[in-house]
N, C-alpha and C. Protein backbone atom coordinates (compact mmCIF):
# COMPACT_ATOMS: atom_id res chain seq x y z
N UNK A 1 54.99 213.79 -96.63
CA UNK A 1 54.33 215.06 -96.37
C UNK A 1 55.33 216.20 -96.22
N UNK A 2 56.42 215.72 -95.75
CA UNK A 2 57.13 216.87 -95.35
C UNK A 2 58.18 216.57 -96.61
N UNK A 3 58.55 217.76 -98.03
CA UNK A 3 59.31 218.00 -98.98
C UNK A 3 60.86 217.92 -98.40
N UNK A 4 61.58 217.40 -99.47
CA UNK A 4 62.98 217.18 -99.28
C UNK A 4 63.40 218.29 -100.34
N UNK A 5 64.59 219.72 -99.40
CA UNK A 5 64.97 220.56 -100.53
C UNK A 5 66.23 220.49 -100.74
N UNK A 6 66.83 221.11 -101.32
CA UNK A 6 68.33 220.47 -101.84
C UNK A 6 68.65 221.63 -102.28
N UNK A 7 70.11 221.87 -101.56
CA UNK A 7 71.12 223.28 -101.96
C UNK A 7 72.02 222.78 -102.44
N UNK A 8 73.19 223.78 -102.95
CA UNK A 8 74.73 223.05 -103.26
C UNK A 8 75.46 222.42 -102.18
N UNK A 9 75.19 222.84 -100.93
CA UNK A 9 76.08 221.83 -99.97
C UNK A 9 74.89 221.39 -98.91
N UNK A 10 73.92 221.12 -99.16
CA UNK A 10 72.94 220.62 -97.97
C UNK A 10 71.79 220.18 -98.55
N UNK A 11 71.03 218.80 -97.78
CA UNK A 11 69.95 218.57 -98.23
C UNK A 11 68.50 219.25 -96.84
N UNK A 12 67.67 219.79 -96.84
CA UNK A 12 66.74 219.52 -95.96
C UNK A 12 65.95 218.99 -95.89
N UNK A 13 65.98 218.16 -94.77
CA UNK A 13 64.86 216.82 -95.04
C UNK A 13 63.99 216.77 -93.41
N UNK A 14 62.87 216.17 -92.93
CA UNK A 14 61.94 216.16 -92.05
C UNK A 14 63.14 215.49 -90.98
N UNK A 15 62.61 215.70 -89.87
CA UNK A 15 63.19 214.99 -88.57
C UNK A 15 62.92 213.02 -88.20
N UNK A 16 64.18 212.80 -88.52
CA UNK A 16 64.26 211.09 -87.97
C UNK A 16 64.14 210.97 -86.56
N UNK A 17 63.90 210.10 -86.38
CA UNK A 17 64.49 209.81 -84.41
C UNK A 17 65.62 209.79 -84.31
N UNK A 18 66.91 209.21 -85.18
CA UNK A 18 67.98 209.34 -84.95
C UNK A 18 68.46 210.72 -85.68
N UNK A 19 67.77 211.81 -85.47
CA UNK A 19 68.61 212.83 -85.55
C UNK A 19 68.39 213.08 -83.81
N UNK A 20 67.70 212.61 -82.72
CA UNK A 20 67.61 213.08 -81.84
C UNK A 20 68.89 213.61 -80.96
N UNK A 21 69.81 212.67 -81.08
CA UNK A 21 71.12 212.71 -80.49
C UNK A 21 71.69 213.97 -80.97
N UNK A 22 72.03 214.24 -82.41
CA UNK A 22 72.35 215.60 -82.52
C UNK A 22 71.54 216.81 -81.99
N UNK A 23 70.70 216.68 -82.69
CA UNK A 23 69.39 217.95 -81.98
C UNK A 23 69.58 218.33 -80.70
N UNK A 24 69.96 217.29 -80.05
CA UNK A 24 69.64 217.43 -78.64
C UNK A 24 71.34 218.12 -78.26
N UNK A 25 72.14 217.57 -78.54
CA UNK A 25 73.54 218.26 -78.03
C UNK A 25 73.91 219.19 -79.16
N UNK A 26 72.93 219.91 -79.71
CA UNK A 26 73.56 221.52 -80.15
C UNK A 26 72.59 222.79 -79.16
N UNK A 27 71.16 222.02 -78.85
CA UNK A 27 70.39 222.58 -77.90
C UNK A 27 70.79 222.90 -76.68
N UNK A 28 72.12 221.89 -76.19
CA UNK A 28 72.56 221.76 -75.14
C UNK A 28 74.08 222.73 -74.84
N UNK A 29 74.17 223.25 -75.84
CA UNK A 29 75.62 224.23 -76.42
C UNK A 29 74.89 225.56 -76.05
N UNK A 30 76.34 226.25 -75.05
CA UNK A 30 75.84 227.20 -74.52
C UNK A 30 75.89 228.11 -75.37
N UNK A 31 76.78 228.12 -77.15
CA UNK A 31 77.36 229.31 -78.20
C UNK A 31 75.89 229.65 -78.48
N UNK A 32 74.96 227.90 -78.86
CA UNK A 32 74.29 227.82 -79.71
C UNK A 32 72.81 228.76 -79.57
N UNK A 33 72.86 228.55 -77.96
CA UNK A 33 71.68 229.22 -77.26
C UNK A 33 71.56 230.43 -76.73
N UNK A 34 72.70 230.76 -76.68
CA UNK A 34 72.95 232.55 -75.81
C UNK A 34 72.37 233.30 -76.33
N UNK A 35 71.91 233.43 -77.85
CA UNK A 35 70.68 234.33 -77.86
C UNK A 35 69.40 234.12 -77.94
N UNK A 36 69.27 232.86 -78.25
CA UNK A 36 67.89 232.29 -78.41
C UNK A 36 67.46 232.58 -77.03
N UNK A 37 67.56 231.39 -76.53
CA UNK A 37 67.18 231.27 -74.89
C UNK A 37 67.89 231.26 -73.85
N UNK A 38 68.94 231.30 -74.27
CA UNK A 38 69.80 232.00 -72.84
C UNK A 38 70.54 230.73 -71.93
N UNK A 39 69.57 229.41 -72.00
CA UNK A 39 69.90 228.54 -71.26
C UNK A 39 70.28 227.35 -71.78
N UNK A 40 71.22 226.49 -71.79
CA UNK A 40 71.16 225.16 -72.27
C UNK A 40 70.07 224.78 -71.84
N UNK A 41 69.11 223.71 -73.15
CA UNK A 41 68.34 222.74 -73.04
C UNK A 41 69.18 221.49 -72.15
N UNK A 42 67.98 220.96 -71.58
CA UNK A 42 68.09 219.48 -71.45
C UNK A 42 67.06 218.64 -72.70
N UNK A 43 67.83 217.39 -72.47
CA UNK A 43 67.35 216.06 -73.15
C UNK A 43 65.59 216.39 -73.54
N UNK A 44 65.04 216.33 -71.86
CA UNK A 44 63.71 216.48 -72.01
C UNK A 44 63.25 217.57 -72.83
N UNK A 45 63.42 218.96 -72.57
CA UNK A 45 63.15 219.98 -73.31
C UNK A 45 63.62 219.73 -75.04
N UNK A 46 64.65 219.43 -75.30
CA UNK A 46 65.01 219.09 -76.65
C UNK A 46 64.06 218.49 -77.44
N UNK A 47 63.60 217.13 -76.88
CA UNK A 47 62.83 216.34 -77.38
C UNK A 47 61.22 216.55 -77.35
N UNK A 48 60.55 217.38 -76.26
CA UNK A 48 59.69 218.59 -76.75
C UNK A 48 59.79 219.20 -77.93
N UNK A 49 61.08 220.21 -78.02
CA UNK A 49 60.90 220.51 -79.24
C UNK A 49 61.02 220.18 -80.71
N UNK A 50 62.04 218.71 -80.72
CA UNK A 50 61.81 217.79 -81.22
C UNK A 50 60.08 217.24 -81.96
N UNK A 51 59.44 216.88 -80.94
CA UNK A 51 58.22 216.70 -81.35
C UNK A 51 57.24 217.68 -81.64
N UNK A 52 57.74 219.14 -81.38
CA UNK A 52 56.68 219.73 -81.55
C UNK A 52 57.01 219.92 -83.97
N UNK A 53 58.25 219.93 -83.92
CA UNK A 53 58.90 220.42 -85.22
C UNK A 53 57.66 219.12 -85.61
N UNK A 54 57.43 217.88 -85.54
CA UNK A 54 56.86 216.96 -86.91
C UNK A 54 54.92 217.35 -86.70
N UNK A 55 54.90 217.98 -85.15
CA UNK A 55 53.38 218.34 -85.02
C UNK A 55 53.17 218.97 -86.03
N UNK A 56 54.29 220.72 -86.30
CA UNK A 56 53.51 222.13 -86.99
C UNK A 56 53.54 221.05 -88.32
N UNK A 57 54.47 220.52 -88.95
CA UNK A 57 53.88 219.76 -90.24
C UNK A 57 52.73 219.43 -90.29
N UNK A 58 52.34 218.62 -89.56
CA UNK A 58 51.05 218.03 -89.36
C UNK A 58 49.69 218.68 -88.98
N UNK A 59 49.86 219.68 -88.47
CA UNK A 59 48.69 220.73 -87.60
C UNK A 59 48.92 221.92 -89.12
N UNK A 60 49.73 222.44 -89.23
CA UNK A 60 49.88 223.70 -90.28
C UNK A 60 50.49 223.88 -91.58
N UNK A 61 50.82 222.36 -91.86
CA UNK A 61 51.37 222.14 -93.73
C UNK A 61 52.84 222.82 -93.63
N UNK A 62 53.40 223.35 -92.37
CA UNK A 62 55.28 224.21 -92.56
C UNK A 62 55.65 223.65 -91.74
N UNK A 63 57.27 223.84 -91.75
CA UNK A 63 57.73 223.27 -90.00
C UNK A 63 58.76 223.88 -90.24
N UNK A 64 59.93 222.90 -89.27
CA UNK A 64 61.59 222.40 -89.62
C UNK A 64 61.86 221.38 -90.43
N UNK A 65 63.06 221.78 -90.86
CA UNK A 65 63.65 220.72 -91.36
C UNK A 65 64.89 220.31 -90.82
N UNK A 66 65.98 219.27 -90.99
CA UNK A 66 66.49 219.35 -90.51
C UNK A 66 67.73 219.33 -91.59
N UNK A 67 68.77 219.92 -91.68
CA UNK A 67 69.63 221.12 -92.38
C UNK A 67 71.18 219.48 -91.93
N UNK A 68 71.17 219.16 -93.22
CA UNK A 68 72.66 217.62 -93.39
C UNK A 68 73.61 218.15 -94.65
N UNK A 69 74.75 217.82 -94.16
CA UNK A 69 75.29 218.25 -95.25
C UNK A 69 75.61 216.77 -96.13
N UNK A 70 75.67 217.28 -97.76
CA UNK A 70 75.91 216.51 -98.76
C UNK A 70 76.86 215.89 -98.56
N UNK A 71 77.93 216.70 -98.42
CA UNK A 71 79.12 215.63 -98.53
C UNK A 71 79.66 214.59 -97.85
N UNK A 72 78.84 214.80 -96.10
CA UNK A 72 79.17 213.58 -95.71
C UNK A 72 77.67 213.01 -94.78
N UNK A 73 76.52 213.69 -94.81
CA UNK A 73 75.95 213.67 -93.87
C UNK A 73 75.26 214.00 -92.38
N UNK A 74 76.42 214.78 -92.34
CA UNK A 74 76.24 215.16 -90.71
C UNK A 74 75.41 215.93 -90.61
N UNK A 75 74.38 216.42 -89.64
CA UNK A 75 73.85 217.03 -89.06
C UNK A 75 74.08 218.67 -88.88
N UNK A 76 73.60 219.44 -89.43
CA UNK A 76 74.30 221.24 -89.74
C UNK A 76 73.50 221.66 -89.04
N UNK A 77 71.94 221.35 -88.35
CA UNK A 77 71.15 222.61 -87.93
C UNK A 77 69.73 222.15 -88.05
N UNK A 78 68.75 222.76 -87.58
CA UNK A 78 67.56 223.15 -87.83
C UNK A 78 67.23 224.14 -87.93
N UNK A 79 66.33 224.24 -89.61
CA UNK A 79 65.71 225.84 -89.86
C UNK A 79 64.52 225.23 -90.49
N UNK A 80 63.48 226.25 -90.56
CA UNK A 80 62.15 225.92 -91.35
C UNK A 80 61.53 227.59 -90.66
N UNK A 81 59.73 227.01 -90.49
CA UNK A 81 59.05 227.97 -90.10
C UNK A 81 57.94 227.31 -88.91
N UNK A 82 57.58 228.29 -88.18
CA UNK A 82 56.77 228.09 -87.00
C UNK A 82 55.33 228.54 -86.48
N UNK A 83 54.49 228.24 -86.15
CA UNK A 83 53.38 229.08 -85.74
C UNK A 83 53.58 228.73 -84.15
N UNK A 84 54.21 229.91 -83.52
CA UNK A 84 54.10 229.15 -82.13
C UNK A 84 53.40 230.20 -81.54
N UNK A 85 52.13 231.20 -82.19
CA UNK A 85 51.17 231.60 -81.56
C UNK A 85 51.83 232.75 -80.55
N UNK A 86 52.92 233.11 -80.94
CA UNK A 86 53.59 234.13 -79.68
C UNK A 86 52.50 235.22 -79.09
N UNK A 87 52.81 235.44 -77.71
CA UNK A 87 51.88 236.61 -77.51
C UNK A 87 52.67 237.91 -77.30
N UNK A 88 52.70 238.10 -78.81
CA UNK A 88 53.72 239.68 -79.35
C UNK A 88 52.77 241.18 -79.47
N UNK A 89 53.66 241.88 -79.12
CA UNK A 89 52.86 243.28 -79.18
C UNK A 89 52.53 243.59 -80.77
N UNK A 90 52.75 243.06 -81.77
CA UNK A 90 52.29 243.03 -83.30
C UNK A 90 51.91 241.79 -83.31
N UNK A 91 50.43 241.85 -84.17
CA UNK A 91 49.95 240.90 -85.03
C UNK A 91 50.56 239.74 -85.88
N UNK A 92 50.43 238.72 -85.17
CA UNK A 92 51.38 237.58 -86.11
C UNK A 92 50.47 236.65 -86.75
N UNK A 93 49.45 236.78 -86.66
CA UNK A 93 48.40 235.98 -87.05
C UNK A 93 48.20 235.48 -88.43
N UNK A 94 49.01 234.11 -89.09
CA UNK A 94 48.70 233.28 -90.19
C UNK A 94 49.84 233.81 -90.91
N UNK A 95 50.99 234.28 -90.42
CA UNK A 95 52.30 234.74 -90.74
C UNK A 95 53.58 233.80 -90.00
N UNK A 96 53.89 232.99 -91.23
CA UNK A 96 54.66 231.64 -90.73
C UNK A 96 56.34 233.02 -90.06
N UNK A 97 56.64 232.27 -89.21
CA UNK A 97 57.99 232.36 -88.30
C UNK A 97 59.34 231.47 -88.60
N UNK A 98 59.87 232.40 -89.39
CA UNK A 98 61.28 232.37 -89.80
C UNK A 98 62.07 231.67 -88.70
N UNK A 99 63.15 230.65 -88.83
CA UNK A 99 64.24 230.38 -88.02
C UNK A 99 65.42 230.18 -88.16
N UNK A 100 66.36 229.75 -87.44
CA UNK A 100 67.16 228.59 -88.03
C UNK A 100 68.19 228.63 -86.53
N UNK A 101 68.97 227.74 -86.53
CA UNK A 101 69.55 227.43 -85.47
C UNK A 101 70.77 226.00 -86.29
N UNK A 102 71.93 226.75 -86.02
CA UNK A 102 73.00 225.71 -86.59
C UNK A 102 73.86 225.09 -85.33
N UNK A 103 74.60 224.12 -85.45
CA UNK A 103 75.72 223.52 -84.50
C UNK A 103 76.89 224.27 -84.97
N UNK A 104 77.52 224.38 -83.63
CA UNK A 104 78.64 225.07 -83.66
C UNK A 104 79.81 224.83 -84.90
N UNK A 105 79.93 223.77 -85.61
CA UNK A 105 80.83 223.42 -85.81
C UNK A 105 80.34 223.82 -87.51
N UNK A 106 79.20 224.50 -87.67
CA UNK A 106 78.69 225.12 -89.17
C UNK A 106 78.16 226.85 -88.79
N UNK A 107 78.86 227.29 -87.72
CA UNK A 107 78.61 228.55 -87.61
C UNK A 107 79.52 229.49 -88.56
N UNK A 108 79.51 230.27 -89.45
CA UNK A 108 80.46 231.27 -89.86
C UNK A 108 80.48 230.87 -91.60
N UNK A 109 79.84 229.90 -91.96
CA UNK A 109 79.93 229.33 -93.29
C UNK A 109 79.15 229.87 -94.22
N UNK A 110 78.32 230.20 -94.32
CA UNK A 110 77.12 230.82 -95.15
C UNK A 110 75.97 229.82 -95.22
N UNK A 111 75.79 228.67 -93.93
CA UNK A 111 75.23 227.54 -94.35
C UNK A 111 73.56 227.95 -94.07
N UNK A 112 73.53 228.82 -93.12
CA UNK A 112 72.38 229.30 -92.39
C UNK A 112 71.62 230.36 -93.89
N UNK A 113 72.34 231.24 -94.62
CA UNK A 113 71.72 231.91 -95.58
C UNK A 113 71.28 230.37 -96.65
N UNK A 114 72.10 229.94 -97.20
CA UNK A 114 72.00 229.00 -97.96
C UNK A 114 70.54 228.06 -97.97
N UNK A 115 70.68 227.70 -96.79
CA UNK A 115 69.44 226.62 -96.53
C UNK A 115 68.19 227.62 -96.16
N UNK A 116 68.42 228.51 -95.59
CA UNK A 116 66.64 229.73 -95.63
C UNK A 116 66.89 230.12 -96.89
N UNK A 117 67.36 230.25 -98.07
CA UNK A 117 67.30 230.97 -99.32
C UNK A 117 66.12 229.91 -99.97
N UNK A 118 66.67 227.96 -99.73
CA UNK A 118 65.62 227.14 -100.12
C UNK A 118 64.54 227.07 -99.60
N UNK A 119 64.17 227.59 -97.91
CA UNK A 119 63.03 227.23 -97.31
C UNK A 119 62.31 228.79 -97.62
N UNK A 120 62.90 229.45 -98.00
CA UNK A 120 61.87 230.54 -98.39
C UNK A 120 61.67 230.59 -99.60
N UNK A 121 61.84 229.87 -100.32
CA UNK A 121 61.85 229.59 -101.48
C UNK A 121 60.46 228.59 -102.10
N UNK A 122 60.25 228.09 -100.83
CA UNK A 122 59.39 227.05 -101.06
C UNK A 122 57.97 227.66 -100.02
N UNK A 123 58.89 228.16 -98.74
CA UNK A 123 57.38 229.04 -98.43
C UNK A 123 56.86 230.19 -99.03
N UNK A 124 57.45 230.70 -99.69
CA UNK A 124 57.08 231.67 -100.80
C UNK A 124 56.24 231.50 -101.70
N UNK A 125 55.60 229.98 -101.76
CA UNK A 125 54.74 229.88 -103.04
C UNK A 125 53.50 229.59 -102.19
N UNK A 126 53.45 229.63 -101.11
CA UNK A 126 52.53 229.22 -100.30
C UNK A 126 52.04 230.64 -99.21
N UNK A 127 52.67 231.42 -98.94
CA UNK A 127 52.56 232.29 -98.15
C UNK A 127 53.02 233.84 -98.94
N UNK A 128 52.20 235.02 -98.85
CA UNK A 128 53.03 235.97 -98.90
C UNK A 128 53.98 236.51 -98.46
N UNK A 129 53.90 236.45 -97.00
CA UNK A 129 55.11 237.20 -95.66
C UNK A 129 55.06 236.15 -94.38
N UNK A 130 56.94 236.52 -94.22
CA UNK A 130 57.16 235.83 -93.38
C UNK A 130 57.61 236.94 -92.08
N UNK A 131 58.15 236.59 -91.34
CA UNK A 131 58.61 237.05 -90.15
C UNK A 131 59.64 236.17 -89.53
N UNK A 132 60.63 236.80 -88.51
CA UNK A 132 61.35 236.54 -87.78
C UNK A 132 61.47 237.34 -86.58
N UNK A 133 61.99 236.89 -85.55
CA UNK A 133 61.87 237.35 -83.97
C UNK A 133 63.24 237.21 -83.47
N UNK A 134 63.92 238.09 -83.06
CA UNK A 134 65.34 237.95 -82.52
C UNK A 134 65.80 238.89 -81.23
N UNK A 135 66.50 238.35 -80.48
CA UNK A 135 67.17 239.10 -79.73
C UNK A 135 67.84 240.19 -80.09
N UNK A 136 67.90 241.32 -79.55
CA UNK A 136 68.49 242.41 -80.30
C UNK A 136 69.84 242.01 -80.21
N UNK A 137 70.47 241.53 -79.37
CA UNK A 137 71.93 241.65 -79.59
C UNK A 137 72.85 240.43 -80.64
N UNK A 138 71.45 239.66 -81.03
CA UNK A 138 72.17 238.35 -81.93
C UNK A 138 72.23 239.11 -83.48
N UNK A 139 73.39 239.85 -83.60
CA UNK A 139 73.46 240.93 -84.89
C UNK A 139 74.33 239.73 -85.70
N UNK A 140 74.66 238.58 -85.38
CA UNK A 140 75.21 237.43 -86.52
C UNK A 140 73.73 236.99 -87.78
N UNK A 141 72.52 236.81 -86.41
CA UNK A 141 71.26 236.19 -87.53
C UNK A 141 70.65 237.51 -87.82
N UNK A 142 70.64 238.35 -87.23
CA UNK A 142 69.66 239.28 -88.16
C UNK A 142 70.68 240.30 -89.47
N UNK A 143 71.86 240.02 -89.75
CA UNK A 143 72.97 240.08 -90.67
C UNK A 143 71.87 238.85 -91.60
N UNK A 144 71.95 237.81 -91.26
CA UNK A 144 71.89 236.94 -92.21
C UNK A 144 70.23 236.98 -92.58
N UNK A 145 69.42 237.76 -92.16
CA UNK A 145 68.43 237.48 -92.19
C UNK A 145 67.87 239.07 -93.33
N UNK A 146 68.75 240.00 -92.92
CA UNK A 146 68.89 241.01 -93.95
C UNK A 146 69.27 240.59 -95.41
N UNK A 147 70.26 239.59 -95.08
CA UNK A 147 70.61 239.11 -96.43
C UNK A 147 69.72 238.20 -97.49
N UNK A 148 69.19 237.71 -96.42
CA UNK A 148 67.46 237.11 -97.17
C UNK A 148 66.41 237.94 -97.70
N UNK A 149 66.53 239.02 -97.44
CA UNK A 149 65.52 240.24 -97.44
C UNK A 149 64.55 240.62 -96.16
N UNK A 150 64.69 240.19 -95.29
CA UNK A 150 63.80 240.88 -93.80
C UNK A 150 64.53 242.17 -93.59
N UNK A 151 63.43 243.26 -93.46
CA UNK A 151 63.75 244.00 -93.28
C UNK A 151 62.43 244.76 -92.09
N UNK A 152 61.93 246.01 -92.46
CA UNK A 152 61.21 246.61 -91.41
C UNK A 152 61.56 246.54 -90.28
N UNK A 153 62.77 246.23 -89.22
CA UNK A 153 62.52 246.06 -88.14
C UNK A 153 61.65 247.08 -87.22
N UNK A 154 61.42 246.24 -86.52
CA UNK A 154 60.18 247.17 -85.53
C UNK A 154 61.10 246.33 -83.79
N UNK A 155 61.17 247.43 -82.84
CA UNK A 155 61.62 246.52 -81.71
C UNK A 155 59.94 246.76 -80.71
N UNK A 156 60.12 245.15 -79.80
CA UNK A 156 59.05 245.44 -78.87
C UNK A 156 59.42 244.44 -78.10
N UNK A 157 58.19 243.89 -77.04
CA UNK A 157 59.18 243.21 -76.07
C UNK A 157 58.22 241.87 -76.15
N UNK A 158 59.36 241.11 -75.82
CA UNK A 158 58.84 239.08 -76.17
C UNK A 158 58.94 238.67 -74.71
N UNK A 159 58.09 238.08 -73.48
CA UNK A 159 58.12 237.75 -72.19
C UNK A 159 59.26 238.83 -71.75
N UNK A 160 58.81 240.03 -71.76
CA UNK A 160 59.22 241.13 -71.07
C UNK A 160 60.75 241.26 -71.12
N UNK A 161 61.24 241.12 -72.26
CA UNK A 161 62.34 240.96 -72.59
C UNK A 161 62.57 241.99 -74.07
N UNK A 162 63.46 243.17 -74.29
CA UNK A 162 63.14 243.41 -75.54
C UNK A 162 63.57 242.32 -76.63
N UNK A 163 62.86 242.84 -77.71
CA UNK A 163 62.98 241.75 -79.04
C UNK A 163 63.23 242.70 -80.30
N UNK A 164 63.46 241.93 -81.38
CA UNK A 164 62.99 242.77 -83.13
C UNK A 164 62.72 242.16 -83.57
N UNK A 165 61.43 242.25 -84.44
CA UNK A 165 60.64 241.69 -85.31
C UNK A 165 61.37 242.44 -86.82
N UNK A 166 61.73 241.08 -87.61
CA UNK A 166 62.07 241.91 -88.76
C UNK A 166 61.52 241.29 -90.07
N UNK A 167 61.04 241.64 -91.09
CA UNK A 167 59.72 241.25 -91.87
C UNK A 167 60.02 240.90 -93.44
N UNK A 168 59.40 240.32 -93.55
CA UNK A 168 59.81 239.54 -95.31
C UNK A 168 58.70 239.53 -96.31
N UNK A 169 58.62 240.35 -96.82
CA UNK A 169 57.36 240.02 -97.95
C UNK A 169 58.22 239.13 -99.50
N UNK A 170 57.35 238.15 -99.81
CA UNK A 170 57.44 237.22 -101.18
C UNK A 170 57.55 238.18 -102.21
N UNK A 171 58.52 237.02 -103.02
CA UNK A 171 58.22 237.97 -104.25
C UNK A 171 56.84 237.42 -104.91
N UNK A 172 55.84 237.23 -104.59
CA UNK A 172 54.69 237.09 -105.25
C UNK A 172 53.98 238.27 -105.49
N UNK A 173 54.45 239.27 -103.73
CA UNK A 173 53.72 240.74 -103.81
C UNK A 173 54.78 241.93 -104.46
N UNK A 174 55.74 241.71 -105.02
CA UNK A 174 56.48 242.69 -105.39
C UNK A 174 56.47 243.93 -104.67
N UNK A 175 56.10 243.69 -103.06
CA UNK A 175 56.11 244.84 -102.79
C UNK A 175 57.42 245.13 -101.74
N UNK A 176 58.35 245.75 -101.66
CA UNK A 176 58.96 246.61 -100.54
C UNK A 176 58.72 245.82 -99.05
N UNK A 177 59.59 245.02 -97.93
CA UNK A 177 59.24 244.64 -97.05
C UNK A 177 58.17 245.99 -96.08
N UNK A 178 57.22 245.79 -95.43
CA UNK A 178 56.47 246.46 -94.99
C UNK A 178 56.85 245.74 -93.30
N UNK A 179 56.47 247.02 -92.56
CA UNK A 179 56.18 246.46 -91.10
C UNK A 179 54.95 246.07 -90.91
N UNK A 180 54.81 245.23 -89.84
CA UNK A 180 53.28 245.25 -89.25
C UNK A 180 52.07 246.16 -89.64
């Protein structure tokens, strides 16, 4: 159910149980999280989100994947898309949620554009527009997320925290990224 995509240096493929061990100690990296959430995960929380990544497959046809490199295997990251229903001051409603989240040791490579170039590639035939949600000060992913084509940013605030929403229309609509 869940498609296997394939770049020049990475395959993305659905979540094993034994990716848990990695998953779980890049969640647990304080580089990895300082803008996401601020806090190292624990085990338990990891594996929450762990299980929630094979639910959205299952509940909404998108998810994560989990982001290995070719040449030897290892473990690079999780990126895909999300419906996690945020309660955002714009309309997100049936507009899959952009991600990605790498281990330290594939930060700075181009691995993060690379592997969303394939997953939007593939949600693109399925969806018109996507979205992404970022901390304003994580200017590494929304660099890379410009480079995908999100654009419009709009700022507003995510659990009373400011945020930017920055927006992706397919090329199915040939149109100009639009805001909300």
């Amino acid at each position: 159910m869940i498609p296997t995509l394939d770049t020049p240096r990475l395959i993305l493929r659905g979540h094993r149980p034994d990716d848990f061990a990695a998953s779980a100690a890049m969640w647990a990296d304080p580089a990895v999280v300082r803008f996401i959430q601020g806090t190292p995960q624990t085990a338990e929380q990891s594996w929450q989100r762990f299980l929630r990544y094979a639910g959205h497959w299952a509940m909404v046809g998108y998810g994560y994947w989990v982001a290995e490199a070719k040449a030897d295997g290892r473990f690079v990251g999780e990126i895909g898309f999300a419906d996690y229903r945020r309660d955002l001051s714009v309309d997100v409603t049936g507009i899959p949620e952009a991600g990605w989240v790498l281990a330290t040791h594939a930060h700075g490579k181009g691995l993060a554009t690379e592997a969303m170039q394939a997953a939007l590639g593939w949600i693109d035939r399925r969806y018109p527009r996507t979205f992404a949600l970022f901390d304003p000060a994580h200017a590494a992913s929304m660099h890379v997320a410009r480079k995908l084509g999100f654009g419009a940013a709009r700022d507003i605030a995510y659990n009373g925290q400011p945020a930017v929403t920055l927006w992706r229309d397919g090329p199915r609509t040939g149109a100009a990224p639009a805001g909300p």
